[in-house]
PDB file of N, CA and C in Angstrom:
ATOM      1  N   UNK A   1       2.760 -24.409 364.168  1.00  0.00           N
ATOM      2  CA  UNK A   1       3.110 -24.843 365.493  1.00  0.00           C
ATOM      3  C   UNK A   1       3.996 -23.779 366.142  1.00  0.00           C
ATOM      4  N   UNK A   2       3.369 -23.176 367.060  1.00  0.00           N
ATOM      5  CA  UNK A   2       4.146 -22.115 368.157  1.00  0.00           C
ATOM      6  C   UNK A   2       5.037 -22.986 368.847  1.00  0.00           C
ATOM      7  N   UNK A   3       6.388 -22.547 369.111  1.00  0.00           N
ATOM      8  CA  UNK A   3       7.186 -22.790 370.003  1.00  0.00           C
ATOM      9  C   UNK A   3       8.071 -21.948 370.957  1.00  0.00           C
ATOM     10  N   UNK A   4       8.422 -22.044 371.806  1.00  0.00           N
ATOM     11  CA  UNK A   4       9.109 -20.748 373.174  1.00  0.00           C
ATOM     12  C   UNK A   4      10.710 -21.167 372.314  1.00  0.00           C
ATOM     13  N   UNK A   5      11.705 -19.805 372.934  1.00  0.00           N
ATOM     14  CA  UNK A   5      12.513 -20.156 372.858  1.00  0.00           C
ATOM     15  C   UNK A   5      13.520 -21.097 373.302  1.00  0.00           C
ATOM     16  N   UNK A   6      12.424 -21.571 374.682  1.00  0.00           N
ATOM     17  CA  UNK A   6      13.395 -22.656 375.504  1.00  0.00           C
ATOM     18  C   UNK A   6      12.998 -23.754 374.983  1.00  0.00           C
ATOM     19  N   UNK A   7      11.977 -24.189 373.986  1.00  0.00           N
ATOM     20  CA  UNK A   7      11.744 -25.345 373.601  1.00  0.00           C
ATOM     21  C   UNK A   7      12.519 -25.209 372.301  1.00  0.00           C
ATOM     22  N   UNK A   8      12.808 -24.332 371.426  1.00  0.00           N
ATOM     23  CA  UNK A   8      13.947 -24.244 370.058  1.00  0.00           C
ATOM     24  C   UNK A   8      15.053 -24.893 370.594  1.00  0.00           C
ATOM     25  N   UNK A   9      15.204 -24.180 371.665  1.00  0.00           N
ATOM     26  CA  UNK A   9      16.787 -24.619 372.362  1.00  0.00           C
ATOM     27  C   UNK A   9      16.944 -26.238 372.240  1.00  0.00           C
ATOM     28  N   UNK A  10      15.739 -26.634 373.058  1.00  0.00           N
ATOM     29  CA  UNK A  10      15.588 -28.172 373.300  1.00  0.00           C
ATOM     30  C   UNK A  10      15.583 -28.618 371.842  1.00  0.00           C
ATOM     31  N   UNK A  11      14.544 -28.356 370.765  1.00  0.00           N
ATOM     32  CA  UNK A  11      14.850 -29.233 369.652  1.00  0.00           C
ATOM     33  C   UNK A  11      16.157 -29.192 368.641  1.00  0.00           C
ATOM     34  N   UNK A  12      16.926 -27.542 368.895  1.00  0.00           N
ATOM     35  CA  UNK A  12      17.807 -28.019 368.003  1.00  0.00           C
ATOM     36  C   UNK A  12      19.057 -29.287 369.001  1.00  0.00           C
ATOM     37  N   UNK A  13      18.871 -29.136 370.200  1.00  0.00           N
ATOM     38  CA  UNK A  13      20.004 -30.051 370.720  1.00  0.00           C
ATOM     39  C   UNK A  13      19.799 -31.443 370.379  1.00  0.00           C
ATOM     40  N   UNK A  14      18.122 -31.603 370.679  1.00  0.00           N
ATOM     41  CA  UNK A  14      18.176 -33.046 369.995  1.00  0.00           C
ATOM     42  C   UNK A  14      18.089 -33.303 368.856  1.00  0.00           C
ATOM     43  N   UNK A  15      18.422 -32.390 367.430  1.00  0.00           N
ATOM     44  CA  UNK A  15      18.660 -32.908 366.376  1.00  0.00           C
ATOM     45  C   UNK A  15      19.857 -32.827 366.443  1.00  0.00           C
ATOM     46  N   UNK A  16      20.916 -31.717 367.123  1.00  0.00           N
ATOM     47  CA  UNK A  16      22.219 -31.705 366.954  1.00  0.00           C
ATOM     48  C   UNK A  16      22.700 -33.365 367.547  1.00  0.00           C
ATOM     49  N   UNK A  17      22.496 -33.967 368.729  1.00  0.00           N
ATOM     50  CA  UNK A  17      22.629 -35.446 369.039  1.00  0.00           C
ATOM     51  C   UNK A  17      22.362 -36.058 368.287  1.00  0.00           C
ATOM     52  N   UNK A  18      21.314 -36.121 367.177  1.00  0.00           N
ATOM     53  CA  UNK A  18      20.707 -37.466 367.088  1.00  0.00           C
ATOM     54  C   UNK A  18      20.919 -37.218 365.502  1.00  0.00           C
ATOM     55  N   UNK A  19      21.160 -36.144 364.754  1.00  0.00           N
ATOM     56  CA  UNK A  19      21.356 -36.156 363.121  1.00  0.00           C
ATOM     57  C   UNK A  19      22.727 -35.408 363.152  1.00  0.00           C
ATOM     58  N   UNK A  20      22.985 -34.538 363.913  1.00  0.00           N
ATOM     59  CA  UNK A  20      23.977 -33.332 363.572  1.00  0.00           C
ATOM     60  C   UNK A  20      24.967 -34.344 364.230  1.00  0.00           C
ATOM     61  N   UNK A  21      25.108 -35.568 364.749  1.00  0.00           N
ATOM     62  CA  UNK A  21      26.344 -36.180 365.544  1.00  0.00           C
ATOM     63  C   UNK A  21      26.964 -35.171 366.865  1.00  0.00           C
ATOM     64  N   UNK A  22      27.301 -34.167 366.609  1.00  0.00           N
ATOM     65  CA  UNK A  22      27.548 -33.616 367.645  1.00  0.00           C
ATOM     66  C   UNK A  22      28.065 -31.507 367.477  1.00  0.00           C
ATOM     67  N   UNK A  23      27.883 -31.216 367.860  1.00  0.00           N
ATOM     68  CA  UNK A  23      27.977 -29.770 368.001  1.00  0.00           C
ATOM     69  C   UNK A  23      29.442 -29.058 367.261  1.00  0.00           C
ATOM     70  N   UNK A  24      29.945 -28.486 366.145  1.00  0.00           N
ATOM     71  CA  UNK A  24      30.907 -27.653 366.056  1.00  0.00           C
ATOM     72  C   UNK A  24      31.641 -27.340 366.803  1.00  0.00           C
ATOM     73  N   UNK A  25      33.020 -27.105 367.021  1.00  0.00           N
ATOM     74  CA  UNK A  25      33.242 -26.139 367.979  1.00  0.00           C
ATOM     75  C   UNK A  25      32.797 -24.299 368.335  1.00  0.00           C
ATOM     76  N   UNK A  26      32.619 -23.999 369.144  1.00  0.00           N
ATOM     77  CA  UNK A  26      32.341 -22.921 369.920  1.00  0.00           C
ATOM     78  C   UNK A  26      33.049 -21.920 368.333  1.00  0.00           C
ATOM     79  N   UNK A  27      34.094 -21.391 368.476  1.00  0.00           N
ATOM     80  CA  UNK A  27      34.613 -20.772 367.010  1.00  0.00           C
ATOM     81  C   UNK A  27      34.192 -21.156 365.659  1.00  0.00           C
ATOM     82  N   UNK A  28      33.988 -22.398 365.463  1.00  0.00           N
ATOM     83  CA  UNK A  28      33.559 -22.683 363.858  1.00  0.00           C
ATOM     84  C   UNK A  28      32.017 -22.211 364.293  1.00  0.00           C
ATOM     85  N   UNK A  29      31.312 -22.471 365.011  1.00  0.00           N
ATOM     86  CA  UNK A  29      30.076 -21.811 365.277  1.00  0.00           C
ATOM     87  C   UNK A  29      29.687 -20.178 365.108  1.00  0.00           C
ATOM     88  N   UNK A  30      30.735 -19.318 365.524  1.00  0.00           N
ATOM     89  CA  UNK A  30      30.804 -17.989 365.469  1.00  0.00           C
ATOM     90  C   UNK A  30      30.908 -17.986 363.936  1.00  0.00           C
ATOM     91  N   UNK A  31      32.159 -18.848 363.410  1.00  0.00           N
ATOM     92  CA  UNK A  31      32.304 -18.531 362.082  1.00  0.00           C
ATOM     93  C   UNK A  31      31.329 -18.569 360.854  1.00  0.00           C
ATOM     94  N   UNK A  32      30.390 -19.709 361.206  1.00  0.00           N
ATOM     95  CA  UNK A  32      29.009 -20.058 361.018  1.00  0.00           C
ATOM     96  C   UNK A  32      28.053 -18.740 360.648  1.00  0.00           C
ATOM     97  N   UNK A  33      27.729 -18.611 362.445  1.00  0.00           N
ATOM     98  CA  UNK A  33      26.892 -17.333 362.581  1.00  0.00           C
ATOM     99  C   UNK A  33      27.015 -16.334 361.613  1.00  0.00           C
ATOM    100  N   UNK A  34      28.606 -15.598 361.547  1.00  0.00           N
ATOM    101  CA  UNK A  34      28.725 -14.885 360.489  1.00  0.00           C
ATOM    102  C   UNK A  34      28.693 -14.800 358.965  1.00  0.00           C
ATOM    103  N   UNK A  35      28.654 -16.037 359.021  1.00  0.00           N
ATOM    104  CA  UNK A  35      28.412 -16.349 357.435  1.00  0.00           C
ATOM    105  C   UNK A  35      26.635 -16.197 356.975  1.00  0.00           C
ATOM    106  N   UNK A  36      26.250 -16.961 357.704  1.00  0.00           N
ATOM    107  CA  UNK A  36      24.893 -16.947 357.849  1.00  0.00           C
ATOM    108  C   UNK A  36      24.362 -15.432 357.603  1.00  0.00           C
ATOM    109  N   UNK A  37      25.182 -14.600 358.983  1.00  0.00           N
ATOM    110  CA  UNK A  37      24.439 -13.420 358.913  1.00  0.00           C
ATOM    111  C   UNK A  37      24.606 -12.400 357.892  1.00  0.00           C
ATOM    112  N   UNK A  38      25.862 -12.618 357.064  1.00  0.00           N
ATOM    113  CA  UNK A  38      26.223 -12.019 355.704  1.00  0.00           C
ATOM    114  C   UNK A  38      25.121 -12.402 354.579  1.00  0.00           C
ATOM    115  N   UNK A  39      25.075 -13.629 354.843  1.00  0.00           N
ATOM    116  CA  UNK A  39      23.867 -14.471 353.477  1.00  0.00           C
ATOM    117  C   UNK A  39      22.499 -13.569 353.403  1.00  0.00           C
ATOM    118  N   UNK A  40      21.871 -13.227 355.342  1.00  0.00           N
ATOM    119  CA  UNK A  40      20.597 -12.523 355.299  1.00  0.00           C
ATOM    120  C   UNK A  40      21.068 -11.286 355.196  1.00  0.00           C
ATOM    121  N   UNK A  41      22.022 -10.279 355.084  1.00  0.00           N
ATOM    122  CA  UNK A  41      22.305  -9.288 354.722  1.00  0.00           C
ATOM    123  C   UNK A  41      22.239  -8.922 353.226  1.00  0.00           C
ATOM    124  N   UNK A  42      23.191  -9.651 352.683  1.00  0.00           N
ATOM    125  CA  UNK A  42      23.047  -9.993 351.171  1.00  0.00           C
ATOM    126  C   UNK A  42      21.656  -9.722 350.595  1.00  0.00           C
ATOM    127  N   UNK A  43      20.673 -10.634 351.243  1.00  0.00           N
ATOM    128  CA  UNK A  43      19.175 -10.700 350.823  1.00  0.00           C
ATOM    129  C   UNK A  43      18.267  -9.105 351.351  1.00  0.00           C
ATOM    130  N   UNK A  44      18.755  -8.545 352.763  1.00  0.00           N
ATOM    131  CA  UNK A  44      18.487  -7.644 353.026  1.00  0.00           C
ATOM    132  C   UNK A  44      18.820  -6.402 352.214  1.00  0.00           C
ATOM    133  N   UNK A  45      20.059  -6.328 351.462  1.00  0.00           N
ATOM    134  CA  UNK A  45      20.255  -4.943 350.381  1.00  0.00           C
ATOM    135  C   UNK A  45      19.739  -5.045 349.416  1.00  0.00           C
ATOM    136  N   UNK A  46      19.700  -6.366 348.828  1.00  0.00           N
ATOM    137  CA  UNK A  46      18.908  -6.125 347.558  1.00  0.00           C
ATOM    138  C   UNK A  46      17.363  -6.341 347.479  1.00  0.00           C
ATOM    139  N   UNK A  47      17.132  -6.363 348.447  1.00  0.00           N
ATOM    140  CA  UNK A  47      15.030  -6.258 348.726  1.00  0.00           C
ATOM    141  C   UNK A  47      14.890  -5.009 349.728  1.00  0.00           C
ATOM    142  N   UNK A  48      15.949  -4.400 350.155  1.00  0.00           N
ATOM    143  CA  UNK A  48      15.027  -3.299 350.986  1.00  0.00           C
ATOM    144  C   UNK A  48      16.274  -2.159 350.720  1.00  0.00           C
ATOM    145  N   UNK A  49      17.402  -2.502 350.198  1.00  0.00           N
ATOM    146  CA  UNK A  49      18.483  -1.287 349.550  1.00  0.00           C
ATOM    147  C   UNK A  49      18.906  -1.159 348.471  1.00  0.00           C
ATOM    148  N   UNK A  50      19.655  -0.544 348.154  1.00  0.00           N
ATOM    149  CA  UNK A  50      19.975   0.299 346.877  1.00  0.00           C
ATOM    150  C   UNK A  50      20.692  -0.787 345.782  1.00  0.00           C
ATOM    151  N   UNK A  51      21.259  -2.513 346.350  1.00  0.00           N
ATOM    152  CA  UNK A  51      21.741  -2.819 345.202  1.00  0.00           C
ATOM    153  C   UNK A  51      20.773  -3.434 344.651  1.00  0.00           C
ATOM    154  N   UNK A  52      20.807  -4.394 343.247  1.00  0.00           N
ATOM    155  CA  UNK A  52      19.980  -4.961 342.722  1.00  0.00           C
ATOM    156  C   UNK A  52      19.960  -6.474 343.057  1.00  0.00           C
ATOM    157  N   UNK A  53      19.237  -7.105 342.520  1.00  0.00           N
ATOM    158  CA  UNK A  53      19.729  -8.859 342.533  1.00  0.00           C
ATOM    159  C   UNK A  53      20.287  -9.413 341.574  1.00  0.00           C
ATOM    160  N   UNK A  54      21.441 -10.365 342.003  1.00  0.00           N
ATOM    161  CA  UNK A  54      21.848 -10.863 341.131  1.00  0.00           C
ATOM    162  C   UNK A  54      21.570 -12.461 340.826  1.00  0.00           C
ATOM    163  N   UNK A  55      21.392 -12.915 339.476  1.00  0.00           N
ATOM    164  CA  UNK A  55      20.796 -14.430 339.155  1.00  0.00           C
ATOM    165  C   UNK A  55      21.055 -15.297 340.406  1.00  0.00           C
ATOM    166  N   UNK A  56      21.892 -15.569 341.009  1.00  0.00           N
ATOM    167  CA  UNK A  56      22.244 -16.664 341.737  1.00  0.00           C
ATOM    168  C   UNK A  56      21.680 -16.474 343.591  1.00  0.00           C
ATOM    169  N   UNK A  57      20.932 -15.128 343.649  1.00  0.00           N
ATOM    170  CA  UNK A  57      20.218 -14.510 344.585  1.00  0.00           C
ATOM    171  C   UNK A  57      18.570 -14.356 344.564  1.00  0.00           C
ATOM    172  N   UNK A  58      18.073 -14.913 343.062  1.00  0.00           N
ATOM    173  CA  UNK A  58      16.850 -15.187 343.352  1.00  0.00           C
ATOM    174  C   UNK A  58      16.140 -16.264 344.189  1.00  0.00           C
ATOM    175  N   UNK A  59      17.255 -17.165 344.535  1.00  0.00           N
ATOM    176  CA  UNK A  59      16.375 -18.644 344.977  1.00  0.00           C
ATOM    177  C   UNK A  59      16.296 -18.239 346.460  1.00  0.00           C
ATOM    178  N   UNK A  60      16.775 -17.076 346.862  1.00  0.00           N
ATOM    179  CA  UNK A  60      16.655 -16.839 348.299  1.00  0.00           C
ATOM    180  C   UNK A  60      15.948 -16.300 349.311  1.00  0.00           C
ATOM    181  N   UNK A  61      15.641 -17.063 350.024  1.00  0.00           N
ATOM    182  CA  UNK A  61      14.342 -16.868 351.301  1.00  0.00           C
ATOM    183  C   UNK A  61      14.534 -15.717 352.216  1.00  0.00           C
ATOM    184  N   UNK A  62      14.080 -15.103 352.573  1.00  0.00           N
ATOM    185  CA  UNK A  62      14.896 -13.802 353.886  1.00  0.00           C
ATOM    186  C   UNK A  62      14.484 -14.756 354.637  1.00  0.00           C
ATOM    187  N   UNK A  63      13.083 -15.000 355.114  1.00  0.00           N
ATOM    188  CA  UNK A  63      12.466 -16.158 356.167  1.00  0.00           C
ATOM    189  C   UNK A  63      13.779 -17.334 356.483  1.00  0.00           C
ATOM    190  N   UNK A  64      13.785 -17.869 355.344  1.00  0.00           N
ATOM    191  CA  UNK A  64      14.934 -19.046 355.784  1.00  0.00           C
ATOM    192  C   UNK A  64      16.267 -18.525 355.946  1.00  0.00           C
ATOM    193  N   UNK A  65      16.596 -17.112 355.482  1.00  0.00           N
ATOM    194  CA  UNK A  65      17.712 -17.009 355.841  1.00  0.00           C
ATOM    195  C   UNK A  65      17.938 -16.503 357.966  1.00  0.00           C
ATOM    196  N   UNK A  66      16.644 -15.872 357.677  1.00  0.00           N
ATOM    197  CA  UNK A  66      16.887 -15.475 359.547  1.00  0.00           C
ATOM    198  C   UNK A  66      16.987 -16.620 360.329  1.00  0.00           C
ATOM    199  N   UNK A  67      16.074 -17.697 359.690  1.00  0.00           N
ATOM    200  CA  UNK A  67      16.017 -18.969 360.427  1.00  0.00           C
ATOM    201  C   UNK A  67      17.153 -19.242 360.647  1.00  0.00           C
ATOM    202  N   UNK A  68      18.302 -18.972 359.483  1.00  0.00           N
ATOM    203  CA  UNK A  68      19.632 -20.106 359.574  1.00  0.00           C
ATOM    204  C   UNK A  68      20.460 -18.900 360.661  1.00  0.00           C
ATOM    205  N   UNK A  69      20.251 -17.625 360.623  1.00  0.00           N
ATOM    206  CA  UNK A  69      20.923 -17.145 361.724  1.00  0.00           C
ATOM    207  C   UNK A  69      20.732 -17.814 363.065  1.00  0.00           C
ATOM    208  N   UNK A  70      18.983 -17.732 363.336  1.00  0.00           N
ATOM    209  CA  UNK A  70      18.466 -18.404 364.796  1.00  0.00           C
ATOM    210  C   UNK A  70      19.438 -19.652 365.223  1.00  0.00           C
ATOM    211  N   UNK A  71      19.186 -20.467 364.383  1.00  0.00           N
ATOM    212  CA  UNK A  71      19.412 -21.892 364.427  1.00  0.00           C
ATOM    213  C   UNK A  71      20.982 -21.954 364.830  1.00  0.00           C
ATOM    214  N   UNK A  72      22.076 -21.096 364.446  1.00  0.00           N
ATOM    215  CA  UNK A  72      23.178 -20.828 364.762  1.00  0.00           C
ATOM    216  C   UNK A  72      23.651 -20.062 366.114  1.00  0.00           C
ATOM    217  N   UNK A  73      22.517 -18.842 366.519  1.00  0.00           N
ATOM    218  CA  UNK A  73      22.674 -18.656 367.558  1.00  0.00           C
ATOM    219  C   UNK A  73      22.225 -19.368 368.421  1.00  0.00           C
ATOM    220  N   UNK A  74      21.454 -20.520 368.609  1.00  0.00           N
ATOM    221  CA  UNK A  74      20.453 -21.371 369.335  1.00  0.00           C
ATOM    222  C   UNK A  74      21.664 -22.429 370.022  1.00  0.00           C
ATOM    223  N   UNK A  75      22.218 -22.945 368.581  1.00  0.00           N
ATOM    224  CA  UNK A  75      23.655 -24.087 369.103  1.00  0.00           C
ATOM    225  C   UNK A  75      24.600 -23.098 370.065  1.00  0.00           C
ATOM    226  N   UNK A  76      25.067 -21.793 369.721  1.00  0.00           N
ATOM    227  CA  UNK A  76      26.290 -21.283 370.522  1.00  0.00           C
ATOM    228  C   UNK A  76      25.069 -21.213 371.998  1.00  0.00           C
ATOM    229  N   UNK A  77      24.267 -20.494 372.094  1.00  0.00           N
ATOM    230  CA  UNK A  77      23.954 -20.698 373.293  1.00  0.00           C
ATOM    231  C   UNK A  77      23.644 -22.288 373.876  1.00  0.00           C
ATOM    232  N   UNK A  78      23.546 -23.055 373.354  1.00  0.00           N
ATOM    233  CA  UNK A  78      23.562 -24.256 373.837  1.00  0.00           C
ATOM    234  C   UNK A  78      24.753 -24.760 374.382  1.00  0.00           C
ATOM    235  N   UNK A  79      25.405 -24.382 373.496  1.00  0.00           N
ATOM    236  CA  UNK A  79      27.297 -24.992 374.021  1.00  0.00           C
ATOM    237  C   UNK A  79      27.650 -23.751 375.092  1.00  0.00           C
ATOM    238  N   UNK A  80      26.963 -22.752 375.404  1.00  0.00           N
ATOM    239  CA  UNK A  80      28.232 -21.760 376.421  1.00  0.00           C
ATOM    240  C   UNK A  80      26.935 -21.828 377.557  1.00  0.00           C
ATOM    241  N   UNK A  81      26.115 -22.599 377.257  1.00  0.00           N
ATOM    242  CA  UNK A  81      24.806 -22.353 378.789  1.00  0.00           C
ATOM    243  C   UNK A  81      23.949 -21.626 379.064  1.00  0.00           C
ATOM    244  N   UNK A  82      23.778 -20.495 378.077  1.00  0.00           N
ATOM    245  CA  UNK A  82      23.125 -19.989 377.701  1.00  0.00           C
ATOM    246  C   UNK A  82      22.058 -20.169 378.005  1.00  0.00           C
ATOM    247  N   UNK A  83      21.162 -19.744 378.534  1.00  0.00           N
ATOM    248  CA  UNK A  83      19.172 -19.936 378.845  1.00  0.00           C
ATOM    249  C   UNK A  83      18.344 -18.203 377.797  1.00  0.00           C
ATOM    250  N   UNK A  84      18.264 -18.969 376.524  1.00  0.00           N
ATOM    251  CA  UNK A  84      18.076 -17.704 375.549  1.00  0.00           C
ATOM    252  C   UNK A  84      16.442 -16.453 376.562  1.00  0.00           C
ATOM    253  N   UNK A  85      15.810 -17.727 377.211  1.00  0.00           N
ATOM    254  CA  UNK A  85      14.658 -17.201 377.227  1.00  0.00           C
ATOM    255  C   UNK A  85      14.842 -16.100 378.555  1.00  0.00           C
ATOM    256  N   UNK A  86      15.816 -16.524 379.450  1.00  0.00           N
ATOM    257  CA  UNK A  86      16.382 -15.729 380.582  1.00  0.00           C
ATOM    258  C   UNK A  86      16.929 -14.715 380.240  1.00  0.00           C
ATOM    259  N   UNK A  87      17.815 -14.880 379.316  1.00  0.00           N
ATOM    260  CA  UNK A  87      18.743 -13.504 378.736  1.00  0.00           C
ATOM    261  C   UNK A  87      18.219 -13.251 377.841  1.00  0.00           C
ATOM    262  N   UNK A  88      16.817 -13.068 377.214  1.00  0.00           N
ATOM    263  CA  UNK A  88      15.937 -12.006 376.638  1.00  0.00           C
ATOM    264  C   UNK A  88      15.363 -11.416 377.344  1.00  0.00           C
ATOM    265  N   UNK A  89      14.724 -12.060 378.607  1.00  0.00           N
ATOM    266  CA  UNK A  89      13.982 -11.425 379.502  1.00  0.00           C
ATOM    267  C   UNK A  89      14.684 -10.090 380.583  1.00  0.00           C
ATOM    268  N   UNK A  90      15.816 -10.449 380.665  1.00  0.00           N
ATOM    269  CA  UNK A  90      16.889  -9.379 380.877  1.00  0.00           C
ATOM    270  C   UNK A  90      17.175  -8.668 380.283  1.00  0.00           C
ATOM    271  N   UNK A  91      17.496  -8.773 379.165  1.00  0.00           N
ATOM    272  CA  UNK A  91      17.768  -7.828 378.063  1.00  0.00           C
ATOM    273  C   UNK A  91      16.436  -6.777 378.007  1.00  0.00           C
ATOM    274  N   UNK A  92      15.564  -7.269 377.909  1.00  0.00           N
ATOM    275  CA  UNK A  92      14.064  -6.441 377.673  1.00  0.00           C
ATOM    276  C   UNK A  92      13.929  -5.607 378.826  1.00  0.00           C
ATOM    277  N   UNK A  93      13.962  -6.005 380.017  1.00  0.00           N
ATOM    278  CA  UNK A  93      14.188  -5.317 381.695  1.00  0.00           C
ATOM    279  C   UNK A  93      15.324  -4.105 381.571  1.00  0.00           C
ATOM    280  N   UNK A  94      16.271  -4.317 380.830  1.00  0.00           N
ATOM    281  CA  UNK A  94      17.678  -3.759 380.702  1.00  0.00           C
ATOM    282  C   UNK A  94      16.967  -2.318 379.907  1.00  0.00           C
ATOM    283  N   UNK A  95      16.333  -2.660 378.251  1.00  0.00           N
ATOM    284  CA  UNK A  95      16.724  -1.672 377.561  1.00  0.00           C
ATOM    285  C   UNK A  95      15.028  -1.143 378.055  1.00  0.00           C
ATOM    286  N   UNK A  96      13.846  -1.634 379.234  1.00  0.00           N
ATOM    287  CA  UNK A  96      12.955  -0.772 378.987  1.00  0.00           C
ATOM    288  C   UNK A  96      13.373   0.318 380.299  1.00  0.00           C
ATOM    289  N   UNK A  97      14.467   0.199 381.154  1.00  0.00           N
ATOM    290  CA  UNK A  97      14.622   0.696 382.142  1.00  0.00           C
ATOM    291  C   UNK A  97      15.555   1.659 381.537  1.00  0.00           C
ATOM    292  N   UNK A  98      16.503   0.921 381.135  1.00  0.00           N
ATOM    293  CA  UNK A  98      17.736   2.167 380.398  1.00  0.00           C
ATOM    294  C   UNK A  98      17.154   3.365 379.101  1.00  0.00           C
ATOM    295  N   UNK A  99      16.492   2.947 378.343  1.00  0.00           N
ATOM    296  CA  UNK A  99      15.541   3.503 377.231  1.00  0.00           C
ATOM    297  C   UNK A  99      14.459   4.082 377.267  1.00  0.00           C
ATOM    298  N   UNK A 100      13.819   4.220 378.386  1.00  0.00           N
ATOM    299  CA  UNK A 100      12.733   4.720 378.903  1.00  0.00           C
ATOM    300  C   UNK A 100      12.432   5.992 378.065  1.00  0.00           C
ATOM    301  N   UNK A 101      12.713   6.796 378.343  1.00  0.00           N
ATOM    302  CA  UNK A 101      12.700   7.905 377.349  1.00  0.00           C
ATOM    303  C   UNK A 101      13.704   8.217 376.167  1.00  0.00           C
ATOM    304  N   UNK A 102      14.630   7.670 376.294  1.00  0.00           N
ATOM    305  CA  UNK A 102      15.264   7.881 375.194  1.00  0.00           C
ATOM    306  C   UNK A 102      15.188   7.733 373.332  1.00  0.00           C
ATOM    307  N   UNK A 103      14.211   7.222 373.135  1.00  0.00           N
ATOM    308  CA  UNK A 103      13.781   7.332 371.961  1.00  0.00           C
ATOM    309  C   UNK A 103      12.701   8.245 371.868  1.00  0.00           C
ATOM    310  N   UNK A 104      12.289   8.175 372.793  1.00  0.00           N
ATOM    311  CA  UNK A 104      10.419   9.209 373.070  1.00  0.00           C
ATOM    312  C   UNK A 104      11.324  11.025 372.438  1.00  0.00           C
ATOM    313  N   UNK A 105      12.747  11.171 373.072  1.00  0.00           N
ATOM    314  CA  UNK A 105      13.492  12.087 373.266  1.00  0.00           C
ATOM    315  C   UNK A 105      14.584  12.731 372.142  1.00  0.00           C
ATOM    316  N   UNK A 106      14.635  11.736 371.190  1.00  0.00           N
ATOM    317  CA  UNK A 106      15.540  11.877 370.357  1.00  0.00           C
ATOM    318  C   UNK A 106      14.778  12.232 369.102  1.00  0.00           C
ATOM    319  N   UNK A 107      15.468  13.523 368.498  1.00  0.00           N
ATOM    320  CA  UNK A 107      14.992  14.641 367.541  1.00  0.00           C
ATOM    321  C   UNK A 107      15.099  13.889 366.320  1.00  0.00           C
ATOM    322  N   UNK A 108      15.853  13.141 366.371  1.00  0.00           N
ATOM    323  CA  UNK A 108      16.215  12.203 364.682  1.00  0.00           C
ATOM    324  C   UNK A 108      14.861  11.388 364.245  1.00  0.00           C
ATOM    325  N   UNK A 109      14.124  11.129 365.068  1.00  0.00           N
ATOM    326  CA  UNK A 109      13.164   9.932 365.418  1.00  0.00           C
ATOM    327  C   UNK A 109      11.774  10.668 364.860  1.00  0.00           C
ATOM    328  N   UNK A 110      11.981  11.841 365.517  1.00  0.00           N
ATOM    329  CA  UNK A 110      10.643  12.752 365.342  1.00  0.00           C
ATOM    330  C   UNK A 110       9.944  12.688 363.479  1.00  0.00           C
TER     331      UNK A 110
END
């Protein structure tokens, strides 16, 4: 099942109402995010860098771990008003106007 980002938005709010009771605060949310995003990092060095895995790191998903990032950034933009699908679409306008050549241009890349 395909879904937009403005419809993620919509379902995590109505599970956050209706199972989650009600939303974190704005900071325990950040604090969240970062935890989260350490967990898919974690999973990211030892499947695509130099450390190894350790026993208590096999049961782990990269898939479910990005999910649990999404799902964290999905609530903070929900609580600050956020319209994810607006401010991607900007963002994309932003870096194809600002970036235009700049990777085409850069010797590191070559």
């Amino acid at each position: 099942m395909d879904i937009t980002i403005r419809e993620a938005q919509q379902k995590v709010d109505g599970w956050i109402q209706t199972v989650g009771v009600r939303y974190f605060n704005e900071l325990t949310n950040l604090g969240i995010l970062m935890e989260e995003t350490g967990e898919l990092a974690r999973i990211m060095v030892r499947k695509y860098g130099e450390q190894s895995f350790k026993e208590s790191d096999t049961d782990k998903d990269l898939a479910d771990e990005m999910a649990d990032v999404l799902w964290v950034l999905i609530c903070l933009a929900n609580q600050t008003g956020v319209d994810l699908t607006d401010a991607l679409q900007k963002n994309l306008e932003k870096k194809a106007t600002r970036d235009a050549a700049r990777h085409k241009d850069n010797e590191k890349l070559k």
